[in-house]
Protein backbone atom coordinates (compact mmCIF):
# COMPACT_ATOMS: atom_id res chain seq x y z
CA UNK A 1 12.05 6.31 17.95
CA UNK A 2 15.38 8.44 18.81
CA UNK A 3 15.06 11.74 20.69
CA UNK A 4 15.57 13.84 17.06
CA UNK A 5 12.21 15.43 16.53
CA UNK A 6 11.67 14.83 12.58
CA UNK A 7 8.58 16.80 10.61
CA UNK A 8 7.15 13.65 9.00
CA UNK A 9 6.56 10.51 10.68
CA UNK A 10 4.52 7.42 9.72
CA UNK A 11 3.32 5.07 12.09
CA UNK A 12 2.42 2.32 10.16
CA UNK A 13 1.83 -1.81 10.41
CA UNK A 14 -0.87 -4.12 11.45
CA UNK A 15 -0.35 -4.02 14.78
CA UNK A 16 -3.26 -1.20 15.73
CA UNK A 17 -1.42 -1.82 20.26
CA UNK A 18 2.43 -0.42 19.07
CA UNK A 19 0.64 2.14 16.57
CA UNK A 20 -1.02 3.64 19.53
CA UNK A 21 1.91 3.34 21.86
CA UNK A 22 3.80 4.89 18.62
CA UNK A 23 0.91 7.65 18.71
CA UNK A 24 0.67 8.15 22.53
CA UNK A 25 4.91 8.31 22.70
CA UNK A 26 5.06 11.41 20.30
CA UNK A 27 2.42 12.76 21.38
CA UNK A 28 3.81 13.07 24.96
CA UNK A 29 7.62 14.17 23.42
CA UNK A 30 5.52 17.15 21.25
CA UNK A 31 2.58 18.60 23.11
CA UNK A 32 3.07 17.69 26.68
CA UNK A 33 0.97 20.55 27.42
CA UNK A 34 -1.36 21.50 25.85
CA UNK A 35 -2.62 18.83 23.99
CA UNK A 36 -6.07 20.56 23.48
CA UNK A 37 -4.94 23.01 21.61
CA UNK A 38 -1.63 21.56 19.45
CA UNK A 39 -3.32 18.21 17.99
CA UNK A 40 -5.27 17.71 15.35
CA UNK A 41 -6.38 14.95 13.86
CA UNK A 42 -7.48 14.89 9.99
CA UNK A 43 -8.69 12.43 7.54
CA UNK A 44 -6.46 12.72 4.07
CA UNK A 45 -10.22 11.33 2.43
CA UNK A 46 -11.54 14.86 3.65
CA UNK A 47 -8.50 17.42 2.75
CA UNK A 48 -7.21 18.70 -0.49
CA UNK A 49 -3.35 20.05 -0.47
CA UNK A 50 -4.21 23.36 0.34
CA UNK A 51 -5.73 22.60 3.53
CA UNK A 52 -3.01 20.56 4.21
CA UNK A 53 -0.85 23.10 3.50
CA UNK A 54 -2.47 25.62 6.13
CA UNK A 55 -2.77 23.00 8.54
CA UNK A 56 1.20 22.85 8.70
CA UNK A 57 1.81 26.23 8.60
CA UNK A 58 -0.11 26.90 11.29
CA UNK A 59 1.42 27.70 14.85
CA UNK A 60 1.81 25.55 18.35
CA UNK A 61 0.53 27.77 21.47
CA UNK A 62 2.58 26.83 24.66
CA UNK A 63 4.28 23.76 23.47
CA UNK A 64 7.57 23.90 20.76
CA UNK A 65 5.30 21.83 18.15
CA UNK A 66 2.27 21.47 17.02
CA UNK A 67 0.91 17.99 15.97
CA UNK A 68 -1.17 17.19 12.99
CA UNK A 69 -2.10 13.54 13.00
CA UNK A 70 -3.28 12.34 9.53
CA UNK A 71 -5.45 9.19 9.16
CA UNK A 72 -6.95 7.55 5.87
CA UNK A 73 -3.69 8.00 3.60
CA UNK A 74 -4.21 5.26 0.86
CA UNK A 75 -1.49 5.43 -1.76
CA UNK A 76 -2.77 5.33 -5.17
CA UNK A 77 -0.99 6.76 -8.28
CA UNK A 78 -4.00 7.05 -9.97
CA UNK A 79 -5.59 9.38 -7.47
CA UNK A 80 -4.34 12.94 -8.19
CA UNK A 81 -5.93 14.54 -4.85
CA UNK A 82 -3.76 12.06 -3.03
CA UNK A 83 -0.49 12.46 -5.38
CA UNK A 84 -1.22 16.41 -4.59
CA UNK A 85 -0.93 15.62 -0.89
CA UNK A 86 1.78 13.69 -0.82
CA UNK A 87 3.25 16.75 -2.77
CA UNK A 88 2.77 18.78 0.34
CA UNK A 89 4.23 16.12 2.63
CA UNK A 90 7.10 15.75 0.51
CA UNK A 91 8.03 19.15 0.88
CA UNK A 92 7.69 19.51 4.08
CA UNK A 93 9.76 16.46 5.31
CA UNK A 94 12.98 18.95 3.53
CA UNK A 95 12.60 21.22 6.07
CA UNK A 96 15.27 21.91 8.63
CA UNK A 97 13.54 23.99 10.74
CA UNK A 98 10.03 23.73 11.30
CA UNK A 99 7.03 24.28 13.91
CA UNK A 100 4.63 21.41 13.03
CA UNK A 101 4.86 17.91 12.72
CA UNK A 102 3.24 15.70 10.72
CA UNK A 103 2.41 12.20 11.87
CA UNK A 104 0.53 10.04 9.24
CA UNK A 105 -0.78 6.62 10.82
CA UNK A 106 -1.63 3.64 8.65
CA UNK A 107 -2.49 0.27 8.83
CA UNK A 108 -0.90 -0.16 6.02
CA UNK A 109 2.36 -0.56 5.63
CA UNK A 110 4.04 2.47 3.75
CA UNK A 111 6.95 2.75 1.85
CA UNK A 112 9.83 5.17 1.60
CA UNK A 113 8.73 5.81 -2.07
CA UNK A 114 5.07 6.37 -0.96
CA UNK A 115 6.19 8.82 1.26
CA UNK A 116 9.55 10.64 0.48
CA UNK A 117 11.94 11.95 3.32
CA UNK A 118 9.19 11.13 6.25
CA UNK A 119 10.71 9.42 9.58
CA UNK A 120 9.05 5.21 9.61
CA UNK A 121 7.82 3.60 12.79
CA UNK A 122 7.58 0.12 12.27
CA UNK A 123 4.67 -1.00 13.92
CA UNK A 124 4.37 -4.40 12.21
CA UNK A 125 3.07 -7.45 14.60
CA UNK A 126 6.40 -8.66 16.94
CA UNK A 127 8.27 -11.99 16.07
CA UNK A 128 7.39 -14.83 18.42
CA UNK A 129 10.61 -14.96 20.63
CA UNK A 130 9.78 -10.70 21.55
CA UNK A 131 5.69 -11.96 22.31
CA UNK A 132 7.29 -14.44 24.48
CA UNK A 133 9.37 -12.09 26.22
CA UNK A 134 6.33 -9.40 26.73
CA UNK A 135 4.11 -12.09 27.97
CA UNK A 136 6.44 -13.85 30.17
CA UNK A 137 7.11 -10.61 32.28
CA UNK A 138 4.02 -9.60 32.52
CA UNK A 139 2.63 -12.98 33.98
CA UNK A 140 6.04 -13.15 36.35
CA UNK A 141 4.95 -9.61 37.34
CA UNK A 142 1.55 -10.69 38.83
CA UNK A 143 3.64 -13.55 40.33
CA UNK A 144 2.57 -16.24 38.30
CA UNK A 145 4.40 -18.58 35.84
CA UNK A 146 3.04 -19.33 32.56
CA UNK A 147 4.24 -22.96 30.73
CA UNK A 148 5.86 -22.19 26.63
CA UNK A 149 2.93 -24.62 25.20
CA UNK A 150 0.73 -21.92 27.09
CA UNK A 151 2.65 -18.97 25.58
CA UNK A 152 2.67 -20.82 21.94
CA UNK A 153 -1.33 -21.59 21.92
CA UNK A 154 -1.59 -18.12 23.37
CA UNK A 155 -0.01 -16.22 20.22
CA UNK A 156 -1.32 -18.49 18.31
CA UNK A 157 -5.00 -18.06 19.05
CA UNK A 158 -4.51 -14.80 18.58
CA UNK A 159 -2.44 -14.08 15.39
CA UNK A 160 0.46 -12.46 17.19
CA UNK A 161 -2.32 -9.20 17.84
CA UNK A 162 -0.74 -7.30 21.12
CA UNK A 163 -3.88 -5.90 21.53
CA UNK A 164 -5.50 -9.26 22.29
CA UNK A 165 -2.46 -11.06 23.98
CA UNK A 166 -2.44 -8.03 26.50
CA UNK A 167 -6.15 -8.45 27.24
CA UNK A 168 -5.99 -12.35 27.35
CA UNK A 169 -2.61 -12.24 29.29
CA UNK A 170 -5.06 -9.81 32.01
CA UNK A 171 -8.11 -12.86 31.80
CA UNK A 172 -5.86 -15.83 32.63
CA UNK A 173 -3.85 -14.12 35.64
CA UNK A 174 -7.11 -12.83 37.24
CA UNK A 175 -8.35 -16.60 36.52
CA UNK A 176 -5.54 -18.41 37.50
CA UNK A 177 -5.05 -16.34 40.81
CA UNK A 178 -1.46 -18.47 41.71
CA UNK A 179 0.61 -21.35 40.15
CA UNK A 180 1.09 -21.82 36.55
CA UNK A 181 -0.77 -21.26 33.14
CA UNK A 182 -1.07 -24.90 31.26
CA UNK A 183 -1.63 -24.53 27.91
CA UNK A 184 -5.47 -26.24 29.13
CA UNK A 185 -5.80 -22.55 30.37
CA UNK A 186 -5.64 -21.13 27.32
CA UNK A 187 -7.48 -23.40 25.39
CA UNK A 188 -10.30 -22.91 27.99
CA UNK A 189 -10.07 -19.40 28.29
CA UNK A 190 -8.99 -17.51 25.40
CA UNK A 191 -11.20 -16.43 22.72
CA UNK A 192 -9.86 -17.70 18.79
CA UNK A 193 -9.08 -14.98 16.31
CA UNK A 194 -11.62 -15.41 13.52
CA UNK A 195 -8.91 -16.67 11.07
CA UNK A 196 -7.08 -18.78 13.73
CA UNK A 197 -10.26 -20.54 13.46
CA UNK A 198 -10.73 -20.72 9.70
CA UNK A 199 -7.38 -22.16 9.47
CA UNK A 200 -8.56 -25.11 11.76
CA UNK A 201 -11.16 -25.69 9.65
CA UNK A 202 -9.00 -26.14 6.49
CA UNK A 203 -7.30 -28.30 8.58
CA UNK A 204 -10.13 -30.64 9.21
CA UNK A 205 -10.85 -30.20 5.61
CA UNK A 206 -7.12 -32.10 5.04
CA UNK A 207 -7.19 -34.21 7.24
CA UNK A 208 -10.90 -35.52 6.07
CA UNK A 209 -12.96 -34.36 9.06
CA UNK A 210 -15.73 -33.52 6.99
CA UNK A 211 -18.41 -33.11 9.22
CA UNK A 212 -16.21 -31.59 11.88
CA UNK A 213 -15.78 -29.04 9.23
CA UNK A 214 -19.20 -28.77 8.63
CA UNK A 215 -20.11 -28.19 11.88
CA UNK A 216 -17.26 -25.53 12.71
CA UNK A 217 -18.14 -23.41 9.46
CA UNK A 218 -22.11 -23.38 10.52
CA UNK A 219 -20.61 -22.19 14.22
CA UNK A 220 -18.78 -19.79 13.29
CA UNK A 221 -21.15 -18.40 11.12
CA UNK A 222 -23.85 -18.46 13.15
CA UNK A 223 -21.66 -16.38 15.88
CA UNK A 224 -20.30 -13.68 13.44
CA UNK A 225 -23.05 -13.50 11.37
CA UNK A 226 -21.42 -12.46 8.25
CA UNK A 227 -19.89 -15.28 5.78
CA UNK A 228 -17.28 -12.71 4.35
CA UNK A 229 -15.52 -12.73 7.92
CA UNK A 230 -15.14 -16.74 6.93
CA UNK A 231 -14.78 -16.20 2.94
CA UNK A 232 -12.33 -13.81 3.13
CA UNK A 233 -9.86 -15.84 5.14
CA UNK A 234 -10.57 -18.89 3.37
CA UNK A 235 -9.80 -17.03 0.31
CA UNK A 236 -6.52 -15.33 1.58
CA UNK A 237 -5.22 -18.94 2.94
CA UNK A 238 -5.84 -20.94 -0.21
CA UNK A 239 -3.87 -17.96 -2.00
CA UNK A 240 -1.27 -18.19 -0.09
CA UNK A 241 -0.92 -21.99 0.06
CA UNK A 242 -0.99 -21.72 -4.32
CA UNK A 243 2.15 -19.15 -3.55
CA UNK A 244 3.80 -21.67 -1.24
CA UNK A 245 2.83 -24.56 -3.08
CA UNK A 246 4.97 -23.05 -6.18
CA UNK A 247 7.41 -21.77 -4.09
CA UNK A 248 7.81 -25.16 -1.93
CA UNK A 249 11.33 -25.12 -2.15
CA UNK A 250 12.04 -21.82 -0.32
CA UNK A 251 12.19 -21.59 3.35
CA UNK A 252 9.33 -21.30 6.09
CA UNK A 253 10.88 -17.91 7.06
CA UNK A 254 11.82 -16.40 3.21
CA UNK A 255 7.78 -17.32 2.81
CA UNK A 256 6.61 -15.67 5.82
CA UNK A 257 8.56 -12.79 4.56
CA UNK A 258 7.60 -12.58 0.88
CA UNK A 259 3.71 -13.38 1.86
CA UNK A 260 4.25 -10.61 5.49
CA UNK A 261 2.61 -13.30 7.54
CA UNK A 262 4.34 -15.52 10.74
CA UNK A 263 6.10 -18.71 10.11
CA UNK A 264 3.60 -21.19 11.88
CA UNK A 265 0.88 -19.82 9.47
CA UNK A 266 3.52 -21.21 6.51
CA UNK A 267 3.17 -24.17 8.09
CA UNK A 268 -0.34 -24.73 8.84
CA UNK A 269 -0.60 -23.75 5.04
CA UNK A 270 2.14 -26.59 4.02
CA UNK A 271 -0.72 -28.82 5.30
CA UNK A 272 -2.38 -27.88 2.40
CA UNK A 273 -0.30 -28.51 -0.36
CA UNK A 274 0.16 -31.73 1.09
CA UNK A 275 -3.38 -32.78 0.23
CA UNK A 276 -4.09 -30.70 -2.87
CA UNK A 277 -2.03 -29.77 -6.18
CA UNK A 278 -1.11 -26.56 -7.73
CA UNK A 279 -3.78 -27.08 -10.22
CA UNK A 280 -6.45 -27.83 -7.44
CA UNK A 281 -5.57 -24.69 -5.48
CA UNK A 282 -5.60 -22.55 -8.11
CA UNK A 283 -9.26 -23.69 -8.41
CA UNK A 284 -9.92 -23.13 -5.17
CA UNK A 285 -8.90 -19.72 -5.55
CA UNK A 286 -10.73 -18.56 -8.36
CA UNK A 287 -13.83 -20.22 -6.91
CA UNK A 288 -13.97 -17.84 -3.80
CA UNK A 289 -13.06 -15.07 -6.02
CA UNK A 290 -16.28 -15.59 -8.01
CA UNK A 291 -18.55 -16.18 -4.87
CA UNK A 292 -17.21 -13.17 -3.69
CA UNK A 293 -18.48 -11.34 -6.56
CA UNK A 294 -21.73 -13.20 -6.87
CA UNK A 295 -22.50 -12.26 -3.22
CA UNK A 296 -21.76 -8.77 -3.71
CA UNK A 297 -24.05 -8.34 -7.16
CA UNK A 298 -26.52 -10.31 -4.77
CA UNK A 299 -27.43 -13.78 -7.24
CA UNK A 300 -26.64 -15.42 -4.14
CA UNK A 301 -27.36 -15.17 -0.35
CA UNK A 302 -24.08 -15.23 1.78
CA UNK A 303 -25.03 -18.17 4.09
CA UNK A 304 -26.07 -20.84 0.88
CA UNK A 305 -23.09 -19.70 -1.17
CA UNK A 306 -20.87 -20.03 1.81
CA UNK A 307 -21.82 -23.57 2.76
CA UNK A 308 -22.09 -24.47 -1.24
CA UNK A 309 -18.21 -23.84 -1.42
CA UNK A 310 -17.00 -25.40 1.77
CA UNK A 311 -18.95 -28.64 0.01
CA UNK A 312 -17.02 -28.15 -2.84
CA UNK A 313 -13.83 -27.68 -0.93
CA UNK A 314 -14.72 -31.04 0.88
CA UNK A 315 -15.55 -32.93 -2.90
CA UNK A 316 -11.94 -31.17 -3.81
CA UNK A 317 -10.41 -32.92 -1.01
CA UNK A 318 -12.37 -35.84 -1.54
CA UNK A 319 -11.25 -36.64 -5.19
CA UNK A 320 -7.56 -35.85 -4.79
C-alpha cells in the first residue's frame, strides 16, 4: 500500500495473517486516534444501500477519516441487494475528495469488475522463495539456524498459511533453544494442515498402501470429527488432478496459476494421473459429488459413506 489515501479498498486473498496486517496498517494510517469512535465494522449480509449510504456520509471526530470496514461481500449478479451495494461503492470510489473510507475485506479474491474504481490489496498466500525469506529471519533473529529441508516440510505442512508458519516458526525456536532446525524437527513438532494430510493419503492410495490409507482416513477422522473436513479435500484434489490430467502438457507453474494453488501441490497431484486415467478421475469426481449430496439429504451417515468411498477409491486404484 502507497501513502495515497484512496476511498475504497479491498483487502482480499486467502491468507486471513497479511489481511489483518492489511487491516491493522490502514487502520493505524486513518484513525490513529480515536479508533473508538471512527471504525466501524459492518456485515454487507445485514445492510441494504441506504444504510450504506449513511454510513459513508457520515463524519470522522478527531481523526481526518473515518473507517468503515465491510465484511461478508459475496459477489453475485443474481442478488439485487448486493448489485445495489456495490452501486453505492461504485460511486463512491469517483470521489476526489472525501471523509470516509471504505475498506471491504474478503477471503475471496475480488475482482476489478466486482468492484469498480476500489484500491486492491493482494493478500493472496506468499510464493515459497518470500516464506523462506520470512522464516529464515525470524529463526536467525532468535539466533538459531534452520536447515531448507526444514523450511520446505515447514511450508509444506502447512499450506503456505502465515498464520500457522508464524506460530510453528515460535514452537520450534522455544523447542530447539540453540543449534539448528533438521527437518526431524518439524516432522516431530509441527501440526499437518488437514489437507496436507489428505493429500498423503491419496498418496498412499497411489502408491498401493492400502491399509496405511485405511488407517490414516479412520485417524483423521476420528480427530476432526467431521468427514466433510476429509471429503471436501479429497473432492477438491481429484478435481484438480482431472484439470491437470487434461491439461498435462502445460507447466507446473501455468497450473498452479490457472487452478490458484502452489506448485508442489501440482505435483503431488501429477502423482495421480500417473496411476489413474482421465476417465477414472472423472469418476472419482462425480462420486464425491454425490456422497456429498447424499450426506447432506441425510440417506447416509458421514462416517460409513466416508469410509465406503475411500474403499472404492482403493478398488479404483486397484483395477487400473
Amino acid at each position: 500500500m502507497n501513502n495515497k489515501i484512496n476511498s475504497v479498498y479491498v483487502i482480499s486473498g486467502n491468507d486471513a495473517y497479511l489481511r489483518q496486517f492489511s487491516l491493522n496498517e490502514l487502520q493505524r494510517k486513518l484513525v490513529p486516534s480515536f479508533s473508538e469512535l471512527n471504525l466501524v465494522n459492518l456485515s454487507a449480509q445485514k445492510l441494504n444501500e441506504n444504510e450504506l449510504f449513511e454510513a459513508l456520509c457520515a463524519y470522522p471526530f478527531g481523526d481526518s477519516y473515518k473507517m468503515i470496514v465491510l465484511n461478508d461481500l459475496k459477489v453475485a449478479k443474481q442478488n439485487k441487494s448486493i448489485t445495489e451495494l456495490l452501486k453505492v461503492i461504485a460511486n463512491h470510489a469517483k470521489l476526489e475528495e472525501f471523509s470516509t473510507v471504505l475498506v471491504i475485506v474478503n477471503p475471496e479474491n475480488l475482482s476489478a469488475s466486482d468492484v469498480n474504481g476500489a484500491c486492491f490489496v493482494d493478500c493472496s498466500h506468499l510464493s515459497e522463495e518470500k516464506l523462506t525469506k520470512i522464516i529464515e529471519e525470524k529463526v536467525k533473529e532468535s539466533g538459531l539456524t534452520i536447515d531448507k529441508r526444514a523450511i520446505q516440510t515447514l511450508i509444506n505442512f502447512t499450506l503456505c498459511d502465515l498464520t500457522r508458519i508464524n506460530l510453528e516458526v515460535s514452537k520450534l525456536i522455544a523447542f530447539k533453544n540453540s543449534g539448528v532446525i533438521s527437518e526431524d524437527d518439524v516432522k516431530r513438532l509441527v501440526s499437518k494442515d488437514v489437507e496436507f494430510q489428505v493429500f498423503e493419503i491419496q498418496e498412499k492410495i497411489a502408491q498401493g498402501k492400502y491399509d496405511e490409507c485405511v488407517l490414516a482416513v479412520s485417524s483423521l477422522y476420528e480427530k476432526e470429527k467431521n468427514a466433510f473436513s476429509i471429503i471436501s479435500p479429497l473432492y477438491n484434489n481429484y478435481r484438480r488432478a482431472l484439470f491437470i490430467a487434461i491439461n498435462k502438457n502445460e507447466s507446473d507453474e501455468t497450473l498452479a496459476n490457472l487452478l490458484q494453488i502452489k506448485p508442489f501441490a501440482v505435483k503431488m497431484l501429477r502423482k495421480q494421473i500417473a496411476v489413474f486415467s482421465v476417465k477414472k478421475l472423472k469418476n472419482l469426481v462425480d462420486s464425491l459429488y454425490a456422497l456429498d449430496s447424499k450426506i447432506k439429504q441425510g440417506k447416509i451417515k458421514e462416517d460409513i459413506g466416508l469410509i465406503t468411498e475411500v474403499f472404492n477409491i482403493i478398488q479404483m486404484r486397484k483395477n487400473s
